[in-house]
Protein backbone atom coordinates (compact mmCIF):
# COMPACT_ATOMS: atom_id res chain seq x y z
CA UNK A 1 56.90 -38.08 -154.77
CA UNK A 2 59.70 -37.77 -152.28
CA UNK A 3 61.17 -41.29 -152.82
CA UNK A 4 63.70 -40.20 -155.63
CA UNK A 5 65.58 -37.63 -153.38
CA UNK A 6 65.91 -39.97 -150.14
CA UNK A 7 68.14 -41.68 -153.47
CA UNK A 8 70.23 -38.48 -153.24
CA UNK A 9 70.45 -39.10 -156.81
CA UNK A 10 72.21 -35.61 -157.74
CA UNK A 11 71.08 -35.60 -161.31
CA UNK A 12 66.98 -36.36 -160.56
CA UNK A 13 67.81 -33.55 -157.58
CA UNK A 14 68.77 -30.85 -159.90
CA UNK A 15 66.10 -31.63 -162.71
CA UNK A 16 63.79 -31.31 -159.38
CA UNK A 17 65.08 -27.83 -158.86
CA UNK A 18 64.92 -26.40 -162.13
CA UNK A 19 61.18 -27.54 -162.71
CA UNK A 20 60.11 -25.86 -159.41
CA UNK A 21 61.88 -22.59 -160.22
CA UNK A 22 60.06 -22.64 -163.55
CA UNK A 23 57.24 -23.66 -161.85
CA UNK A 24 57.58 -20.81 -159.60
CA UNK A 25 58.87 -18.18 -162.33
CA UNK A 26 56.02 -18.89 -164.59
CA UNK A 27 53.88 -18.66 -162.10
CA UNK A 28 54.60 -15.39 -160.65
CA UNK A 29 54.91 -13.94 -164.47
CA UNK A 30 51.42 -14.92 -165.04
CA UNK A 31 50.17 -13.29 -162.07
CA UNK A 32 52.15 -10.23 -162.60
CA UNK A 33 50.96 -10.37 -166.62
CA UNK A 34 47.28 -10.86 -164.96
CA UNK A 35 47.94 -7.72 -162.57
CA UNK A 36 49.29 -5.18 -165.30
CA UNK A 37 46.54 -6.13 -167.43
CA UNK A 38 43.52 -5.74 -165.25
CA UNK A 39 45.22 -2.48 -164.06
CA UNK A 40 44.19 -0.95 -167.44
């Protein structure tokens, strides 16, 4: 998984960063979404 960014190949690097923050962001939307519906 890791073998692309001992490369320090900038380009795979920053495709690498974006898909975790969306990871991240869509993750943390869903479990907000989740929250403020099962608060009603």
């Amino acid at each position: 998984m890791f073998d692309f960014l001992k490369k320090k190949n900038k380009a795979s690097f920053v495709f690498f960063i974006i898909t975790l923050y969306a990871l991240i962001g869509f993750s943390l939307g869903y479990i907000i979404w989740e929250f403020f519906l099962s608060v009603d």
